[in-house]
Protein backbone atom coordinates (compact mmCIF):
# COMPACT_ATOMS: atom_id res chain seq x y z
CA UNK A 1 25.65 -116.92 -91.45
CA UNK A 2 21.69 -117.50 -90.86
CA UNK A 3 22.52 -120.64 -93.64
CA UNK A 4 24.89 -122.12 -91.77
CA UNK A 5 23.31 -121.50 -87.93
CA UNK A 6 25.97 -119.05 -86.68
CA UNK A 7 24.82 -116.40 -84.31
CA UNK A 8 25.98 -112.91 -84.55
CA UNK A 9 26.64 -113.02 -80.97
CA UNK A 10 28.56 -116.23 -81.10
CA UNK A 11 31.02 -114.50 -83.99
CA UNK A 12 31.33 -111.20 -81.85
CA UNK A 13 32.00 -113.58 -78.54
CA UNK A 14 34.63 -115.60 -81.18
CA UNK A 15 36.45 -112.33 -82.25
CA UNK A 16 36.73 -110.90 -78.42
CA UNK A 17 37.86 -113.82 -76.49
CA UNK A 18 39.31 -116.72 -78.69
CA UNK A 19 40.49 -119.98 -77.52
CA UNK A 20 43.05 -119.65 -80.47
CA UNK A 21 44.01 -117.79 -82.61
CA UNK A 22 46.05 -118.54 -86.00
CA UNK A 23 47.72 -117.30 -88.93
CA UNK A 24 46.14 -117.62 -92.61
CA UNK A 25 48.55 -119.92 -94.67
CA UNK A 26 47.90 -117.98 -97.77
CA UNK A 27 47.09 -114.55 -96.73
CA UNK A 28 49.11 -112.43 -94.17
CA UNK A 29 46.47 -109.99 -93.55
CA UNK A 30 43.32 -113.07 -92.37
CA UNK A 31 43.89 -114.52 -88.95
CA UNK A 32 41.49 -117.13 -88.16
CA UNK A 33 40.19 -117.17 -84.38
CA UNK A 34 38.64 -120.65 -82.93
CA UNK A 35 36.20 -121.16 -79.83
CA UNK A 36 33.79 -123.84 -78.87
CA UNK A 37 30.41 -123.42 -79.05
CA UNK A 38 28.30 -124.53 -76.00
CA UNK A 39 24.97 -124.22 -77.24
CA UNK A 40 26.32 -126.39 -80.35
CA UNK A 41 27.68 -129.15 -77.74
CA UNK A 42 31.00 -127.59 -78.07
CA UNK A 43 31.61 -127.22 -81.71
CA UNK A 44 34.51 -125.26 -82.74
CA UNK A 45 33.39 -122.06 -84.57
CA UNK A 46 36.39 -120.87 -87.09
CA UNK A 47 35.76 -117.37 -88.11
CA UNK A 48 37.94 -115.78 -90.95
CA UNK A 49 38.87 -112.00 -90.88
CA UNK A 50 40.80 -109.35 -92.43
CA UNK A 51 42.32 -107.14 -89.84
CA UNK A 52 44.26 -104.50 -91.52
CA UNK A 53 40.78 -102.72 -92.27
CA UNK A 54 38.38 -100.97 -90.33
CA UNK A 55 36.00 -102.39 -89.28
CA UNK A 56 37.42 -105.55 -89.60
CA UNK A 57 35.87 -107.83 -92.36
CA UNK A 58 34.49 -110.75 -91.60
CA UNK A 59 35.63 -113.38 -94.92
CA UNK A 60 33.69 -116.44 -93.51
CA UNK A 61 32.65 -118.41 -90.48
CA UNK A 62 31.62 -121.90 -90.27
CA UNK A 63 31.68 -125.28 -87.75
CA UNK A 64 35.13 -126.64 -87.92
CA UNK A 65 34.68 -130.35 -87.36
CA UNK A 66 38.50 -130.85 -88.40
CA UNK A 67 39.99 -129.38 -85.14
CA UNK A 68 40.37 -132.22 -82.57
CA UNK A 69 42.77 -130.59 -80.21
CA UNK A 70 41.47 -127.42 -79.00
């Protein structure tokens, strides 16, 4: 995530308290959890996870400039 200037603690905040929090079209066990960023004037962080495993594993995380309405 250091590529793509995602903080750890910005992916832990993400996974704990989203603003949403949706279903993976293709894959029943990913849910994909939302929040705006402040420090990244309020960018919405998407972050990808499989939660059927423990720990949970993180697929991907990344800026989601799509998402207008959140």
């Amino acid at each position: 995530m250091e590529k793509r200037q995602i903080r750890s603690e910005w992916i832990s905040d993400t996974l704990a308290n989203p603003a949403r929090i949706e279903s993976d079209q293709d894959d029943p066990n990913l849910l994909h959890v939302l929040k705006p960023i402040a420090e990244r004037s309020f960018r919405i962080l998407r972050v990808i996870y499989n939660e059927t495993v423990s720990p949970v594993a993180i697929i991907t995380a990344y800026f989601d400039d799509d998402v207008k309405d959140l």
